[in-house]
Protein backbone atom coordinates (compact mmCIF):
# COMPACT_ATOMS: atom_id res chain seq x y z
CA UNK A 1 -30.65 -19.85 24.38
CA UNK A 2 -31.00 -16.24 23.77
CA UNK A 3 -27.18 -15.93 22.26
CA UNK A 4 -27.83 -14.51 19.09
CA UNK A 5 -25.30 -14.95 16.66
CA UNK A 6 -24.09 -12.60 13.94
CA UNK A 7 -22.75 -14.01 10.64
CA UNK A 8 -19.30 -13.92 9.65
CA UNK A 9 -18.83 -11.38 6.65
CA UNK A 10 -16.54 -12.86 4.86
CA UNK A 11 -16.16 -10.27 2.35
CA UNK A 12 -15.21 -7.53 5.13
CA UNK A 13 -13.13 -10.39 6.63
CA UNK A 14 -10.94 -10.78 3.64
CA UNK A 15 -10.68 -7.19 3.02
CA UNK A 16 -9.45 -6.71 6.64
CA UNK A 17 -6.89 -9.23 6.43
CA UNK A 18 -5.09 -8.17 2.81
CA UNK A 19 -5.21 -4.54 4.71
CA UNK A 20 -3.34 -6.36 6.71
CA UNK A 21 -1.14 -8.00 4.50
CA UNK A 22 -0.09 -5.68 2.63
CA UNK A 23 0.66 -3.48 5.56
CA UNK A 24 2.52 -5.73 6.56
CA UNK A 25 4.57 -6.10 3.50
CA UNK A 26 5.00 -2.70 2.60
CA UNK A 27 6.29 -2.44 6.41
CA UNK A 28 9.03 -5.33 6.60
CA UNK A 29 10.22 -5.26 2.63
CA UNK A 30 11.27 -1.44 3.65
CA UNK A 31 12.88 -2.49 6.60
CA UNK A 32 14.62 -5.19 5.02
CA UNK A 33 15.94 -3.51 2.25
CA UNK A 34 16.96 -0.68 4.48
CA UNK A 35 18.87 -2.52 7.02
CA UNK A 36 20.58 -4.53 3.80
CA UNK A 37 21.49 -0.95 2.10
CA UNK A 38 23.12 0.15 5.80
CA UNK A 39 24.76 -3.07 5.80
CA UNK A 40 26.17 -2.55 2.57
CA UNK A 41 27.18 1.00 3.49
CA UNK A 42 28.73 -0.32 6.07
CA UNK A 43 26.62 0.81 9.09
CA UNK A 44 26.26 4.31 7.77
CA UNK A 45 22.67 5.60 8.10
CA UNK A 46 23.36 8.60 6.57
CA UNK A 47 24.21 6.67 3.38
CA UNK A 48 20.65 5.50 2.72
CA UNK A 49 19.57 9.06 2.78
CA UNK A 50 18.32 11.32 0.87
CA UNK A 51 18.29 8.62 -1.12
CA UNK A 52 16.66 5.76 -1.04
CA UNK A 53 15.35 7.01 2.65
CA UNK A 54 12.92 8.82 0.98
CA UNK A 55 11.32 6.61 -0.77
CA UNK A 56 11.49 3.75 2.08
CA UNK A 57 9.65 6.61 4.73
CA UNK A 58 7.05 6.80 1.68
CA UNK A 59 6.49 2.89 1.95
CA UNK A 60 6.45 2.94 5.45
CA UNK A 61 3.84 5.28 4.92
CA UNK A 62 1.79 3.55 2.71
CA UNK A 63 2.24 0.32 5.19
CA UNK A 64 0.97 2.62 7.97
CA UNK A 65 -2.00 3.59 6.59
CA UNK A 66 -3.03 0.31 5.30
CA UNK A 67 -2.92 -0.86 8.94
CA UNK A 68 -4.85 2.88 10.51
CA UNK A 69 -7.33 1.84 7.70
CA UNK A 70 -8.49 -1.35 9.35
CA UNK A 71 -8.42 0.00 12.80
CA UNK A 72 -10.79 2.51 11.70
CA UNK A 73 -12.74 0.61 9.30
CA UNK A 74 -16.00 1.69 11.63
CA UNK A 75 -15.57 5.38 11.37
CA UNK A 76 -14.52 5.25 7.57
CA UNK A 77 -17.12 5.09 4.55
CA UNK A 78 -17.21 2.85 2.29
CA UNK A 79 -15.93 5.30 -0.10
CA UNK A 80 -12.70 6.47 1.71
CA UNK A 81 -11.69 2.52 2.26
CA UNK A 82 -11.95 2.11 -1.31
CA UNK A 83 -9.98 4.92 -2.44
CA UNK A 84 -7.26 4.29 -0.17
CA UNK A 85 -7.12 0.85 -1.58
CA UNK A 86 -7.08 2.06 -4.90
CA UNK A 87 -4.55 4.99 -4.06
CA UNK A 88 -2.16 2.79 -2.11
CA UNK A 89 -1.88 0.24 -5.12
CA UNK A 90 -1.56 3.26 -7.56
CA UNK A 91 1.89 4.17 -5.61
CA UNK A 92 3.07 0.63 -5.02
CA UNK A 93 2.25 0.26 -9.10
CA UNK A 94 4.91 3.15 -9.15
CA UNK A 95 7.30 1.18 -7.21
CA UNK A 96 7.08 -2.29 -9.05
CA UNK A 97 7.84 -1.14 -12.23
CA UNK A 98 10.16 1.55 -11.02
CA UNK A 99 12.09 -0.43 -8.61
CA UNK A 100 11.59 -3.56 -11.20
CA UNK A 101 15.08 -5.21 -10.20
CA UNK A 102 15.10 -4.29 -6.80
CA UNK A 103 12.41 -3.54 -3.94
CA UNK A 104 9.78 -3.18 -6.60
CA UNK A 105 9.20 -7.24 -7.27
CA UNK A 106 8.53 -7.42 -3.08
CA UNK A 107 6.10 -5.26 -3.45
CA UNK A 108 4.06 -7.09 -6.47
CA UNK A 109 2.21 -9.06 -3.56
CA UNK A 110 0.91 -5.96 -1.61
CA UNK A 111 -0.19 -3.89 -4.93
CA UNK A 112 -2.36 -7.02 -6.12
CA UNK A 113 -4.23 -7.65 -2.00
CA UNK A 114 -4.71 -3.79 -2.17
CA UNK A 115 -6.08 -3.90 -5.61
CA UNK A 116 -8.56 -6.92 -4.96
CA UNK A 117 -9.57 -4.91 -1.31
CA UNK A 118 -10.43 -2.36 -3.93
CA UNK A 119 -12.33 -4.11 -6.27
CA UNK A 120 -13.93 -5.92 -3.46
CA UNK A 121 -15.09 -3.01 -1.53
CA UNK A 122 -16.43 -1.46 -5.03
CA UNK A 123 -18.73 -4.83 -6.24
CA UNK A 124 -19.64 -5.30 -2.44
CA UNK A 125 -20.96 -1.06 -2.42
CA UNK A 126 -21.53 -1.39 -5.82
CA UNK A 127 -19.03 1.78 -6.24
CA UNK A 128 -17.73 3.36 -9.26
CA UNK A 129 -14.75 0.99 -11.05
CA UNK A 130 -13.87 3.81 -13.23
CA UNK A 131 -13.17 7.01 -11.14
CA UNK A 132 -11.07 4.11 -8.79
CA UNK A 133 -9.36 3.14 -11.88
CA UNK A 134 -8.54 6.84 -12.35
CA UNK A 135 -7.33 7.04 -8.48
CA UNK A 136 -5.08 3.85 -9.27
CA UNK A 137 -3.32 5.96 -12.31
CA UNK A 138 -3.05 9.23 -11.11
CA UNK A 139 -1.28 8.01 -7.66
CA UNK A 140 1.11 5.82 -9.91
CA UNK A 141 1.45 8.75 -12.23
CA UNK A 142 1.87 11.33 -9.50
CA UNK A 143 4.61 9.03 -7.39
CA UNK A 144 6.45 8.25 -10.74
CA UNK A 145 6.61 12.03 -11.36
CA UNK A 146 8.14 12.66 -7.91
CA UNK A 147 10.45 9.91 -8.38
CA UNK A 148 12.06 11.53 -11.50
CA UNK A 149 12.17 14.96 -10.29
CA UNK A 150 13.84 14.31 -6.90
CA UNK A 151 16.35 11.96 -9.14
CA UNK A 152 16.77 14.90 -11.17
CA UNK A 153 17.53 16.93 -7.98
């Protein structure tokens, strides 16, 4: 009798899990696309880059730290989960409406779980909406930017 049993968060539960999620698809929509753009090319890597390689190592990236974010969920505040939620969907907002036609409608379903980890981490530490909402912009902003300059290039 002297198990003592700690409640299931659920909030932390369902932030871990669309992490997760949209790790995950930030991960395999690259890799799909990629292997259907060397395909196309017909088996030439060095087709896909410099472009679009660049911009599928980004989402990789992004993928990659949404999953080192959950496996260090102990060791991060509250603060720095938040922001990276916020950040992450800022650059996948770049991605949706730049890559409208192609890669960017995969990516509508990672954006939104990274946006709603965000907004659930802020009402659960009662956090600041509007400097997260200013994180959100300034990473879509700043990966739009990048995107037009290295097409420029």
């Amino acid at each position: 009798m002297g198990d003592q049993y700690r409640p299931i968060n659920w909030r932390r539960t369902i932030e871990y899990s669309l992490f997760i999620l949209a790790g995950l698809n930030c991960i395999f929509v690259t890799i799909a696309f990629a292997y259907s753009e060397i395909t196309l090319s017909g088996g030439q890597i060095s087709s896909v880059f410099p472009f679009p390689g660049i911009y599928f190592i980004e989402l990789i990236a992004i993928g990659i730290i949404c999953l080192l974010t959950v496996s260090l969920l102990n060791n991060l505040t509250t603060s720095i989960r938040s922001g990276i939620a916020w950040i992450c969907s800022g650059l996948l907002l770049a991605f949706v409406i730049l890559g409208a036609w192609t890669i960017g409608f995969y990516l509508i379903p990672g954006m939104v779980m990274l946006l709603i980890v965000g907004i659930l981490i802020d009402k659960r530490s009662q956090r600041n909406y509007a400097l997260h909402l200013i994180y959100l912009i300034a990473a879509g902003l700043s990966q739009g930017i990048f995107v037009f300059l290295t097409l420029l290039i």
